[in-house]
C-alpha atoms as a PDB file:
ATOM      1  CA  UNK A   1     -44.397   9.196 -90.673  1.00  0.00           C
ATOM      2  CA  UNK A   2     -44.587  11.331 -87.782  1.00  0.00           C
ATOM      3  CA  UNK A   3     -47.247  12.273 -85.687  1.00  0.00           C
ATOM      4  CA  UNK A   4     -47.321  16.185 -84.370  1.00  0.00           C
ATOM      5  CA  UNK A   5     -47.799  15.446 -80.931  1.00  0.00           C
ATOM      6  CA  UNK A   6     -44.303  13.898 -80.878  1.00  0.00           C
ATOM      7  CA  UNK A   7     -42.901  16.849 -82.636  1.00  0.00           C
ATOM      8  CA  UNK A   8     -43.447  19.863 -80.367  1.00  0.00           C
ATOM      9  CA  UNK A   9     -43.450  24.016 -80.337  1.00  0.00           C
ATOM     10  CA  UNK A  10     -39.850  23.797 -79.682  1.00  0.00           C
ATOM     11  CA  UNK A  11     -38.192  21.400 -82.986  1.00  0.00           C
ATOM     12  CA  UNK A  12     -41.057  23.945 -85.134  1.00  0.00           C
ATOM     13  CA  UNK A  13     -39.306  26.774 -83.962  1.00  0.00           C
ATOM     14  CA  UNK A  14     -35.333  25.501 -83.778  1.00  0.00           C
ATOM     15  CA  UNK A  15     -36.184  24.300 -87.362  1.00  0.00           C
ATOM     16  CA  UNK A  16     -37.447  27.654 -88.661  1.00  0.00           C
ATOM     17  CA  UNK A  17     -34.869  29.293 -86.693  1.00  0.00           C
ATOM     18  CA  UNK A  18     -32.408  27.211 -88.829  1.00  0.00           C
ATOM     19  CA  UNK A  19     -33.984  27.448 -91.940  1.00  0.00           C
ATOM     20  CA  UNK A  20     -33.827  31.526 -90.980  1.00  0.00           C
ATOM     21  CA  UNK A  21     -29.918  31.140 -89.906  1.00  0.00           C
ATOM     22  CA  UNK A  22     -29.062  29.504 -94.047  1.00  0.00           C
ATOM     23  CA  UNK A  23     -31.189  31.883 -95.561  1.00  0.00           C
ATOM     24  CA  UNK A  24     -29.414  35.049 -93.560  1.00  0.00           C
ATOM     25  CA  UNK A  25     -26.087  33.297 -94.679  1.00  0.00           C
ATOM     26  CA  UNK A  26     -26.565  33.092 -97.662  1.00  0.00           C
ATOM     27  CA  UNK A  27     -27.525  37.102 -98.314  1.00  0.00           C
ATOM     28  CA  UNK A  28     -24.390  38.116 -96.298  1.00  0.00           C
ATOM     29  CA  UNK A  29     -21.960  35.792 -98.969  1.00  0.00           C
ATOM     30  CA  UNK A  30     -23.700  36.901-102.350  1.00  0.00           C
ATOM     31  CA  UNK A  31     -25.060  39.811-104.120  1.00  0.00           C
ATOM     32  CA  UNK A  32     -27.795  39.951-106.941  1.00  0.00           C
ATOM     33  CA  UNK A  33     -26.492  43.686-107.770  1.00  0.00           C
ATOM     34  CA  UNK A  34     -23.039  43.535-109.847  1.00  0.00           C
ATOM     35  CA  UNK A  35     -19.949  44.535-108.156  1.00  0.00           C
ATOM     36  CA  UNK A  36     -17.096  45.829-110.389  1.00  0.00           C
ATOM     37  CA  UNK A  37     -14.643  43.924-108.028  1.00  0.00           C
ATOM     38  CA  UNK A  38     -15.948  40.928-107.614  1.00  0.00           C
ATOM     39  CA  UNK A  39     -12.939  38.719-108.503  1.00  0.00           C
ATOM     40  CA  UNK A  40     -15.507  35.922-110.000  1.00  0.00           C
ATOM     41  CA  UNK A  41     -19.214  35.469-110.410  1.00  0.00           C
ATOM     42  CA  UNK A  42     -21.670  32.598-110.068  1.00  0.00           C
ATOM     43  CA  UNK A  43     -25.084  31.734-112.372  1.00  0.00           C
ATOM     44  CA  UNK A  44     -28.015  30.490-110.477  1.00  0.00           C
ATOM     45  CA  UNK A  45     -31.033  30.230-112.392  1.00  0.00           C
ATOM     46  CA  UNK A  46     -29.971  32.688-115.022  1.00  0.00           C
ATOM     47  CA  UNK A  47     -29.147  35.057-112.057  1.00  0.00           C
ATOM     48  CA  UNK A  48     -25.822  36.527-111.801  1.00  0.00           C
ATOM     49  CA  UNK A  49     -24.533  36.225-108.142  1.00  0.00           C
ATOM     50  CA  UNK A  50     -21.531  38.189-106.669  1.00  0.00           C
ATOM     51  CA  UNK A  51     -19.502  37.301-103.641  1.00  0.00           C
ATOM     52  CA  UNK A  52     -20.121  39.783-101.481  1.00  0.00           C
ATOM     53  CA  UNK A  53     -16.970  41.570 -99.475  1.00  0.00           C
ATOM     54  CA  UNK A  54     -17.750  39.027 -96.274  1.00  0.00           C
ATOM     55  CA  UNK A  55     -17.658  36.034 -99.023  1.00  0.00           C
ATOM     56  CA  UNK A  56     -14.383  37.266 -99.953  1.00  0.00           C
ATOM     57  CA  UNK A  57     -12.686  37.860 -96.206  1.00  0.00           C
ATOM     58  CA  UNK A  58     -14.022  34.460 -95.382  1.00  0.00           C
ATOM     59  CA  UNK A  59     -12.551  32.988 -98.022  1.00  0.00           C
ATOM     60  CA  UNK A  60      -9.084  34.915 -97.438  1.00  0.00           C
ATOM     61  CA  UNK A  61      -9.178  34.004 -93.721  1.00  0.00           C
ATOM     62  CA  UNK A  62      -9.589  30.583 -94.345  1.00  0.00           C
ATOM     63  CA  UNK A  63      -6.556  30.879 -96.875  1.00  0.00           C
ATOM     64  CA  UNK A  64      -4.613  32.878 -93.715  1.00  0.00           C
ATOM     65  CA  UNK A  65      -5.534  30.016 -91.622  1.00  0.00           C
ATOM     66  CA  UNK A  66      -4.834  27.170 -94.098  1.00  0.00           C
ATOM     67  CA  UNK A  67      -1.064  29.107 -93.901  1.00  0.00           C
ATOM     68  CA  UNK A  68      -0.818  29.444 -90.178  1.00  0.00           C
ATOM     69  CA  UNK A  69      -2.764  26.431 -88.644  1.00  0.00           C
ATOM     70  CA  UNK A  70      -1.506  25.855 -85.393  1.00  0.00           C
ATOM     71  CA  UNK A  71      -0.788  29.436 -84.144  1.00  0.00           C
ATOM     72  CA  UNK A  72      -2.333  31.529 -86.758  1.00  0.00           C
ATOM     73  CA  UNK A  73      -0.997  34.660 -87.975  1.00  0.00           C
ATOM     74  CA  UNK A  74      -1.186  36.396 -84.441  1.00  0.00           C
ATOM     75  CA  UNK A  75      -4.102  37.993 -82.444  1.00  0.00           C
ATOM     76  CA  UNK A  76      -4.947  41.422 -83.501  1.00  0.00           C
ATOM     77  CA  UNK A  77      -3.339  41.448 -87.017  1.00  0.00           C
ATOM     78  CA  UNK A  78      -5.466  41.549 -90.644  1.00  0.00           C
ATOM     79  CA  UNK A  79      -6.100  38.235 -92.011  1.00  0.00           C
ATOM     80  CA  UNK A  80      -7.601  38.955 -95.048  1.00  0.00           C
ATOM     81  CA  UNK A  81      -6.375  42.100 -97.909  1.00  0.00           C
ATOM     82  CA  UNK A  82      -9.846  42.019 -99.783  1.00  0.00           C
ATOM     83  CA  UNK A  83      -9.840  45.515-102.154  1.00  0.00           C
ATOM     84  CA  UNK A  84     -13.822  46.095-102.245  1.00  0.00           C
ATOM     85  CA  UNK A  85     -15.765  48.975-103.573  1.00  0.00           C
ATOM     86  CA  UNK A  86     -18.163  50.131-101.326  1.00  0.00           C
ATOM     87  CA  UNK A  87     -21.661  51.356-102.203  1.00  0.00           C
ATOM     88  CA  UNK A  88     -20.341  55.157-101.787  1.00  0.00           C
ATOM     89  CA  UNK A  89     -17.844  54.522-104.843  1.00  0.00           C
ATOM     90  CA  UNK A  90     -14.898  54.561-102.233  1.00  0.00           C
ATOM     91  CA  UNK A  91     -12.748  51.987-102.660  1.00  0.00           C
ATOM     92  CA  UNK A  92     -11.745  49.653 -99.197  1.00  0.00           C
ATOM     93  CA  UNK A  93      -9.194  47.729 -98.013  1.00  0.00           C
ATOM     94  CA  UNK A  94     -10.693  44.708 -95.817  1.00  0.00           C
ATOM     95  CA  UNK A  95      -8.419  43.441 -93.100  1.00  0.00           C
ATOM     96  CA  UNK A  96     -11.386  40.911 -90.787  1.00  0.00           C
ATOM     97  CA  UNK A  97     -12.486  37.879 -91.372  1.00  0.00           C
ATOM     98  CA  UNK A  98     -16.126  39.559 -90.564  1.00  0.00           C
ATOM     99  CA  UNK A  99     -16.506  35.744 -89.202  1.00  0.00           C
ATOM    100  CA  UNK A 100     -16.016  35.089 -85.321  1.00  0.00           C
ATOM    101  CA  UNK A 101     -14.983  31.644 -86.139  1.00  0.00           C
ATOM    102  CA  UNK A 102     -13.234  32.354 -89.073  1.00  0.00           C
ATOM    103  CA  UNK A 103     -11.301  35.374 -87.328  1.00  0.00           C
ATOM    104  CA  UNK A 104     -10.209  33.689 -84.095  1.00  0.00           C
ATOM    105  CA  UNK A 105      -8.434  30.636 -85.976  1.00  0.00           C
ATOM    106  CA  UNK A 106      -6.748  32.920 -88.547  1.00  0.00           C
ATOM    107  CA  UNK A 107      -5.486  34.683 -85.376  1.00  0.00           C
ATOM    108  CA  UNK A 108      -4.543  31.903 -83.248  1.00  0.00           C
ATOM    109  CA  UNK A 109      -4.702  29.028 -85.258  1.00  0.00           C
ATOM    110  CA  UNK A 110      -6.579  25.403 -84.207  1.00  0.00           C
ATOM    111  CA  UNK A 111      -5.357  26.148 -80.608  1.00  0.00           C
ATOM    112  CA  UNK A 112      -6.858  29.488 -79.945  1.00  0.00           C
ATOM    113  CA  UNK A 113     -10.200  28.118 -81.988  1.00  0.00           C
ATOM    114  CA  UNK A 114     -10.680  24.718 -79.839  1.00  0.00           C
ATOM    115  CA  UNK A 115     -10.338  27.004 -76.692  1.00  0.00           C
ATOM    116  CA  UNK A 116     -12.991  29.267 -78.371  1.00  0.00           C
ATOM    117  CA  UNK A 117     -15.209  26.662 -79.045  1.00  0.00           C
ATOM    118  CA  UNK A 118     -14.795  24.771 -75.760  1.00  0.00           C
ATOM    119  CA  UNK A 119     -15.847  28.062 -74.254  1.00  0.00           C
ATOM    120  CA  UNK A 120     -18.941  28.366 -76.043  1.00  0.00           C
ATOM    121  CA  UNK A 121     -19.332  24.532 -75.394  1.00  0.00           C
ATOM    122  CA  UNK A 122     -19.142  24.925 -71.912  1.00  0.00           C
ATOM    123  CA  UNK A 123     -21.556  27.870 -71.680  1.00  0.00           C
ATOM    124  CA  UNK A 124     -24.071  26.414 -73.729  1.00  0.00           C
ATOM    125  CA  UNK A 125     -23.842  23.250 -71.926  1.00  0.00           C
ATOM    126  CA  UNK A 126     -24.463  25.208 -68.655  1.00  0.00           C
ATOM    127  CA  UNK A 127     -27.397  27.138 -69.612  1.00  0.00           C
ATOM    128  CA  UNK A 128     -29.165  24.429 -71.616  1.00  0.00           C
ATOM    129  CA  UNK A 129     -28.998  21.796 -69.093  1.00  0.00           C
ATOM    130  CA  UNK A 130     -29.730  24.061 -65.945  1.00  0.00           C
ATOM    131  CA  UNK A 131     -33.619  24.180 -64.840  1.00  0.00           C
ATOM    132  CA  UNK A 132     -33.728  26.798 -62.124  1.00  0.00           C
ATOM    133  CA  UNK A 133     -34.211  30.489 -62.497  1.00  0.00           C
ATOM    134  CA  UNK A 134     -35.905  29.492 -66.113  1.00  0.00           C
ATOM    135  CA  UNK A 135     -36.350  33.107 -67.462  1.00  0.00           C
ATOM    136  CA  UNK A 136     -32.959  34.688 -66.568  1.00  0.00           C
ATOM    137  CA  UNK A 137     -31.366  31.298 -68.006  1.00  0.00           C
ATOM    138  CA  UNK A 138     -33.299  31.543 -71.173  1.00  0.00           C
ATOM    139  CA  UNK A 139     -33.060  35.355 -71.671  1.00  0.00           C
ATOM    140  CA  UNK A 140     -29.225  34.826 -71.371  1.00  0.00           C
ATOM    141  CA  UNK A 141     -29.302  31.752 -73.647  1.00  0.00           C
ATOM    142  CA  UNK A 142     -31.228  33.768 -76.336  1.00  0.00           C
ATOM    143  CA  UNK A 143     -28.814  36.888 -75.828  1.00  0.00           C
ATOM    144  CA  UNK A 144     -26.069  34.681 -75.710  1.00  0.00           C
ATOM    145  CA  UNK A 145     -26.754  32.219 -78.773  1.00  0.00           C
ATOM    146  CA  UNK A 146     -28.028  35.285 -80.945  1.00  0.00           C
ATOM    147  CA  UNK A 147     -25.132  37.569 -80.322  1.00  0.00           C
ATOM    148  CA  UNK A 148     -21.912  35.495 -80.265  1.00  0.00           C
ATOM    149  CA  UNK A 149     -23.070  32.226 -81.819  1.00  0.00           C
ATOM    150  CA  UNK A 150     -25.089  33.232 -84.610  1.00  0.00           C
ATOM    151  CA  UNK A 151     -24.078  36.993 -85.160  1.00  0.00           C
ATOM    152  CA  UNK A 152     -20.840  35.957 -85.555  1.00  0.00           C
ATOM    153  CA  UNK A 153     -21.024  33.688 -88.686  1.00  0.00           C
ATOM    154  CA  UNK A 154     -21.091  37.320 -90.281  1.00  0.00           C
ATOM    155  CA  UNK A 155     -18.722  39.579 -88.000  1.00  0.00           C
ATOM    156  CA  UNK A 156     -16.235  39.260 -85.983  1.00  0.00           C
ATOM    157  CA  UNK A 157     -17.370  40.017 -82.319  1.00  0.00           C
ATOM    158  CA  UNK A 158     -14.488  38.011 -80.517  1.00  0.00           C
ATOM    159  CA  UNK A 159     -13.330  41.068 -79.278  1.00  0.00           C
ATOM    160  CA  UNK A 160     -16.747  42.661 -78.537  1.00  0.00           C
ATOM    161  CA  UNK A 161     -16.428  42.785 -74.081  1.00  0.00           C
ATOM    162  CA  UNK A 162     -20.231  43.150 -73.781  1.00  0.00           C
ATOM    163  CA  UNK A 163     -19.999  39.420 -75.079  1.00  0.00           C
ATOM    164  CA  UNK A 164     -17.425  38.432 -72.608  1.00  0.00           C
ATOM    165  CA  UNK A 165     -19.863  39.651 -69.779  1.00  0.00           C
ATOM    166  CA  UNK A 166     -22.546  38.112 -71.170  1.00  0.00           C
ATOM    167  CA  UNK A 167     -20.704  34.923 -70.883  1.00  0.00           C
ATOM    168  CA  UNK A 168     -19.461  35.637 -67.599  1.00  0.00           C
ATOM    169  CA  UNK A 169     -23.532  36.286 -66.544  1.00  0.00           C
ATOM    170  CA  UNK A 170     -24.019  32.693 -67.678  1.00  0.00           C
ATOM    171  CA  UNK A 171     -21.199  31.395 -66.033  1.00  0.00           C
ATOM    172  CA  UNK A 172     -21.715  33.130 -62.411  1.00  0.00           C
ATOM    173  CA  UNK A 173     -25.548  32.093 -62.879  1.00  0.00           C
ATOM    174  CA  UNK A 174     -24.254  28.401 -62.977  1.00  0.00           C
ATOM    175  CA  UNK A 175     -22.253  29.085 -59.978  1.00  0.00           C
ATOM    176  CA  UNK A 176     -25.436  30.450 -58.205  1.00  0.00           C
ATOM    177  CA  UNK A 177     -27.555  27.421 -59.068  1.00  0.00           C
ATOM    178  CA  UNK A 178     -24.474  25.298 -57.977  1.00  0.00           C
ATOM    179  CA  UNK A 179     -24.151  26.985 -54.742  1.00  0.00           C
ATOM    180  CA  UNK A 180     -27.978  27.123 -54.279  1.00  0.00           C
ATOM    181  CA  UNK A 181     -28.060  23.303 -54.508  1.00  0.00           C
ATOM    182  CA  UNK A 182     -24.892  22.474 -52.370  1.00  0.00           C
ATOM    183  CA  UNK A 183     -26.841  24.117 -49.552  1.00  0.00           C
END
């Protein structure tokens, strides 16, 4: 088996933190309250479980993107037409993915989400591997990983420019540390 000295603090935490992430996931896609346009329902357990209006405009932007796969259907248009009551009574039209992910490849297809993801690649890379100014690093890192990374599994935030900065604060601290050792 294992022994806890081999374990750590830090696989404890990135395993609850995961554990935290599916659990979060899973109360964005489904609803134990009945919605009257909920195109289909699940059973678990004898409990009735709707798809929530996020379930349903990730499951139309995949459809968008299944469609459009190398280009997508172009930045900045809807790519999802989910009708969805609200709470109020007032029914919605839902145009976003309400998925980062799920939103840029609609938009611009595989190409525009490999560049995505080599971005966030790259800048997780960067900050995870670096060892000097430890607290600014992490406190990016954690800003950085809970905003854009996580956050966006359930909106879309691609176009959110306090993000972009934040990326561009990890990037420039690289360049720092880089500089710092060249001289």
């Amino acid at each position: 088996m294992f022994d806890r000295k081999q374990i750590g603090p830090g696989v404890c935490v990135a395993t609850a933190g995961f554990i935290v992430l599916v659990l979060f996931t899973l109360i964005a896609a489904f609803s134990v309250w009945p919605i009257d346009t909920s195109p289909y329902t699940y059973q678990f357990l004898g409990i009735r479980l709707d798809p929530t209006q996020r379930m349903l405009t990730w499951q139309a932007a995949l459809d968008t993107f299944a469609h459009n796969p190398v280009f997508g259907k172009g930045i900045g248009l809807g790519v999802a037409a989910v009708l969805f009551r609200a709470p109020s009574g007032q029914m919605q039209l839902l145009t976003d993915a309400h998925n980062t992910w799920l939103s840029v490849a609609a938009q611009s297809g595989i190409i525009g989400l490999a560049a995505v993801l080599a971005l966030t690649v790259h800048v997780l890379r960067r900050a995870l591997y670096r060892r000097e100014f430890e607290w600014i690093r992490l406190s990016l890192l954690t800003a950085f990983i809970g905003s854009f990374v996580l956050q966006g599994l359930v909106g879309s935030f691609e176009d959110a420019r306090h993000l972009w900065v934040l990326m561009g604060l990890m990037i420039a601290l690289d360049r720092v540390v880089k500089a710092e050792r060249a001289s």
